[in-house]
Protein backbone atom coordinates (compact mmCIF):
# COMPACT_ATOMS: atom_id res chain seq x y z
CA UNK A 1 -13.23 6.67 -7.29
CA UNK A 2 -12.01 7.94 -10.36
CA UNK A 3 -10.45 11.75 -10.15
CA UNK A 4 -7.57 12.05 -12.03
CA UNK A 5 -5.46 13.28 -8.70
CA UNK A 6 -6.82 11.38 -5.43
CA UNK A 7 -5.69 10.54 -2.16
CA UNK A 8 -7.29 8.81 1.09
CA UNK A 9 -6.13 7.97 4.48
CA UNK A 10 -7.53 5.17 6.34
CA UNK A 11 -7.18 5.05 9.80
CA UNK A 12 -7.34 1.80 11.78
CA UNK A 13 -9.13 0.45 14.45
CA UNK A 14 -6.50 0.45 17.39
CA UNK A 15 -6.42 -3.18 18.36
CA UNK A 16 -4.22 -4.64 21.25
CA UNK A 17 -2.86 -7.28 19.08
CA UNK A 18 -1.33 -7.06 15.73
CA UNK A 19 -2.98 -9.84 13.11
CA UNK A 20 -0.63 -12.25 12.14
CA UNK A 21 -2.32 -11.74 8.37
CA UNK A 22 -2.50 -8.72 6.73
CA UNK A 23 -4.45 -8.27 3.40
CA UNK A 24 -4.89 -5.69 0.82
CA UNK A 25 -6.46 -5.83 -2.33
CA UNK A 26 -7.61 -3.06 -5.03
CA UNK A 27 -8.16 -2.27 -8.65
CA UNK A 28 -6.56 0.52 -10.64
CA UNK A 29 -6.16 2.45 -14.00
CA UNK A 30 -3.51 4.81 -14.46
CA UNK A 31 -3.25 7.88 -16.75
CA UNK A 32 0.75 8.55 -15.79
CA UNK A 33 3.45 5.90 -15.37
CA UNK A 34 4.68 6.84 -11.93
CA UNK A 35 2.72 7.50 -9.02
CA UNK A 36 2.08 5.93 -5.23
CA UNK A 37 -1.12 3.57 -5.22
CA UNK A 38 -0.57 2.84 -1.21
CA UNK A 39 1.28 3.59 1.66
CA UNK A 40 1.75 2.47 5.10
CA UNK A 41 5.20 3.22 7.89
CA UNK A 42 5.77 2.39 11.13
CA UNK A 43 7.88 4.70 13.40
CA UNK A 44 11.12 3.11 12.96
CA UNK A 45 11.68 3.62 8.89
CA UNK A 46 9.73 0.34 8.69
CA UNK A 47 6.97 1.07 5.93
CA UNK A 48 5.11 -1.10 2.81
CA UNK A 49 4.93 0.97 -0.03
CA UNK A 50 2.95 -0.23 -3.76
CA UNK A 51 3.94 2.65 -6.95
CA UNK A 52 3.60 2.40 -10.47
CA UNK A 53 7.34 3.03 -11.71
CA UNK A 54 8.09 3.83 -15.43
CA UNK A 55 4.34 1.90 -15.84
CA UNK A 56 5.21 -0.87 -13.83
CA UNK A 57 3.98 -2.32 -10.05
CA UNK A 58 6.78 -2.30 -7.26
CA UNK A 59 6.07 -3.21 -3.92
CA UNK A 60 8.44 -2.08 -1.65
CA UNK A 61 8.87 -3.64 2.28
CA UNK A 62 11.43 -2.65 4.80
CA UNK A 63 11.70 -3.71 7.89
CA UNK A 64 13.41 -0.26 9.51
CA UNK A 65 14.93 -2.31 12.40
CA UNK A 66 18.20 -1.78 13.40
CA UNK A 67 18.51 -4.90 15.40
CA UNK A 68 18.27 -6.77 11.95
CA UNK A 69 21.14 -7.65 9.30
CA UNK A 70 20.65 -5.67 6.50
CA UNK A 71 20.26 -8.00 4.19
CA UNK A 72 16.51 -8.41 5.41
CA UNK A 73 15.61 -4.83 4.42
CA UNK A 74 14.31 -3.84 2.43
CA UNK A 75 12.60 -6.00 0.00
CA UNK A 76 11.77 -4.55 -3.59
CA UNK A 77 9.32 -6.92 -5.73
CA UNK A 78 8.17 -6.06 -9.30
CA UNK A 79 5.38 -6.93 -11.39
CA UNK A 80 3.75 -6.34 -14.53
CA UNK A 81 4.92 -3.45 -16.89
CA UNK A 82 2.96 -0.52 -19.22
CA UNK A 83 0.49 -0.87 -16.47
CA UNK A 84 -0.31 2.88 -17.23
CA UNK A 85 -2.30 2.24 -20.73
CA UNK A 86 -5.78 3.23 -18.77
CA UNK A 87 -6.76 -0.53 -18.38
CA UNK A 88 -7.93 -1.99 -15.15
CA UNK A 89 -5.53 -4.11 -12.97
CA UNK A 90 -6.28 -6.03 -9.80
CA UNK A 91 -3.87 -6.21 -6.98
CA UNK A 92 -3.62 -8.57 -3.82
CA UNK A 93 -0.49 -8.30 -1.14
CA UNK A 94 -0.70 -10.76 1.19
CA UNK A 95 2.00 -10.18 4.15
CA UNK A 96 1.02 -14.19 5.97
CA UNK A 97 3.74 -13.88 8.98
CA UNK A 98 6.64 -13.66 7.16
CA UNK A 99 5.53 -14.86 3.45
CA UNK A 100 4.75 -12.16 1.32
CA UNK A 101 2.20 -12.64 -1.34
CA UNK A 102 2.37 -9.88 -4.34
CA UNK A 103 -0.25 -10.40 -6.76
CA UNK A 104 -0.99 -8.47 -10.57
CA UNK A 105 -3.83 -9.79 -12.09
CA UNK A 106 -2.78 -13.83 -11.52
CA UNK A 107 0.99 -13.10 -11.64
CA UNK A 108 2.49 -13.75 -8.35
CA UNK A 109 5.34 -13.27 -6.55
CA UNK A 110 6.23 -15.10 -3.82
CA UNK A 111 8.55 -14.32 -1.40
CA UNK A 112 9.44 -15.52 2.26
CA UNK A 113 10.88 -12.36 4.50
CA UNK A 114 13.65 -13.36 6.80
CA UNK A 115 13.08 -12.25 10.91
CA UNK A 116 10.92 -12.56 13.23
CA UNK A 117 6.95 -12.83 12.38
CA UNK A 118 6.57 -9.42 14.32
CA UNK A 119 9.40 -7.89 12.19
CA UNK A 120 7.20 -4.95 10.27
CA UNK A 121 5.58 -2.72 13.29
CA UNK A 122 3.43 -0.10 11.14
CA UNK A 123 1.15 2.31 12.36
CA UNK A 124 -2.79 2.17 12.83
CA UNK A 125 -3.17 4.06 9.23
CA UNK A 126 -2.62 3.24 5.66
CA UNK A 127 -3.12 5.68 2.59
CA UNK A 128 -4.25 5.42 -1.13
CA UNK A 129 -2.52 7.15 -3.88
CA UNK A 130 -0.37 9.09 -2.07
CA UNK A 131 1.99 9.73 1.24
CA UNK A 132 0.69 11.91 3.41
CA UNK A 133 3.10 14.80 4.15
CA UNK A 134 4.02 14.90 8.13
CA UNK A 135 3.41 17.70 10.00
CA UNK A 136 1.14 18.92 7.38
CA UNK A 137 -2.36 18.22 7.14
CA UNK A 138 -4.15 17.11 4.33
CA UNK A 139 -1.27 17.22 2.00
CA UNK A 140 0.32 14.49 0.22
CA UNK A 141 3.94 14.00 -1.66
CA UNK A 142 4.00 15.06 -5.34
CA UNK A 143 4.33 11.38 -6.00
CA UNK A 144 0.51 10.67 -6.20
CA UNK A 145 -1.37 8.74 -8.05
CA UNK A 146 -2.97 9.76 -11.50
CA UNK A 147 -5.75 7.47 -12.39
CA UNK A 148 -8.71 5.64 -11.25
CA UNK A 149 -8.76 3.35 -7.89
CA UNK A 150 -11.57 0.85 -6.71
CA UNK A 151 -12.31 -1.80 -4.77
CA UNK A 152 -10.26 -0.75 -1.85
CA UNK A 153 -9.85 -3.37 0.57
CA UNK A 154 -8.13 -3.85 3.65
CA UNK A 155 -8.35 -6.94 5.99
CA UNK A 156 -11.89 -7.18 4.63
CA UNK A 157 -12.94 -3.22 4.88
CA UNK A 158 -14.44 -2.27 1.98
CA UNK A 159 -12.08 1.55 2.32
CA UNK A 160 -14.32 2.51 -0.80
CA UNK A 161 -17.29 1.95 0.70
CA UNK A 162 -16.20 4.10 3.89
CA UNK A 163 -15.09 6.58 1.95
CA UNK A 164 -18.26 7.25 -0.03
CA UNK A 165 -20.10 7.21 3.19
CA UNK A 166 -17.53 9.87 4.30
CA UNK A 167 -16.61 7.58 7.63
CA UNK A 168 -14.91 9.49 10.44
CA UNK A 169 -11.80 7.10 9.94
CA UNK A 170 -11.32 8.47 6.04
CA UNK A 171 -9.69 11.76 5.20
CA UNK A 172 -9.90 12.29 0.98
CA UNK A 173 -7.71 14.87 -0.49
């Protein structure tokens, strides 16, 4: 999916129980240095949150809960940098429990979140290169993403695949 301005939501399958493992992985080439490649919040300020900053990754986790010290959230990892010269770069966060996995290309990060394992409630929908605006649909933030995304996966969902099948559970902007 490569238009120079694009943005997806990807809503969930509502299951009863939260996996203890979540997994996302995707490939991208920007064409600007700043811009949000994903997005996902919970109702409490709790929200993950990948953008390309002044060309390079951050991954951003908070927590949101007030019944937590503040030095728990939020968590601000960085990887990588000039990662807007229009090459390709893979991506892999891994959030295992409470170890958080942040991958560029085979740079890692590793990082073990303090709380409980249950500490980052986020809702049933995650979005690609851009946050969706509440209370208005089908708009996203002037953050987005400039460039090319593919190989969109969550928890094993191919999201590209969905979306080029235009699947109920994907709205593209």
């Amino acid at each position: 999916m490569c238009p120079a301005l694009f943005a997806l939501l990807y809503k969930l399958d509502k299951k009863p129980l939260k996996p203890v493992r979540d997994v996302i992985s995707l490939k991208f080439k920007a064409i600007q240095s700043n811009g949000i490649l994903l997005h996902r919040e919970g109702q409490h300020g709790n929200h993950i949150t990948l953008e390309l900053i002044k060309g390079k990754l951050v991954f951003f986790l908070n927590s949101g809960n007030a019944k937590l010290p503040t030095t728990i959230a939020p968590v601000t990892l960085t990887l990588g940098s000039l990662l807007d010269d229009q090459h390709w770069y893979s991506v892999l966060i891994e959030l295992l429990d409470t170890q958080v996995n942040f991958t560029v290309n085979k740079h890692t990060h590793h990082f073990q979140a303090k709380g409980e394992s249950s500490y980052l409630d986020l809702n049933f929908e995650i979005s690609f290169g851009g946050i969706p605006t509440p209370g208005r649909a089908w708009t996203f933030t002037c953050q987005s993403f400039h460039g090319c995304l593919e190989n969109l996966y969550y928890n094993g969902v191919d999201v590209t695949e969905l979306a080029k099948k235009h699947k109920p559970q994907i709205l593209m902007m």
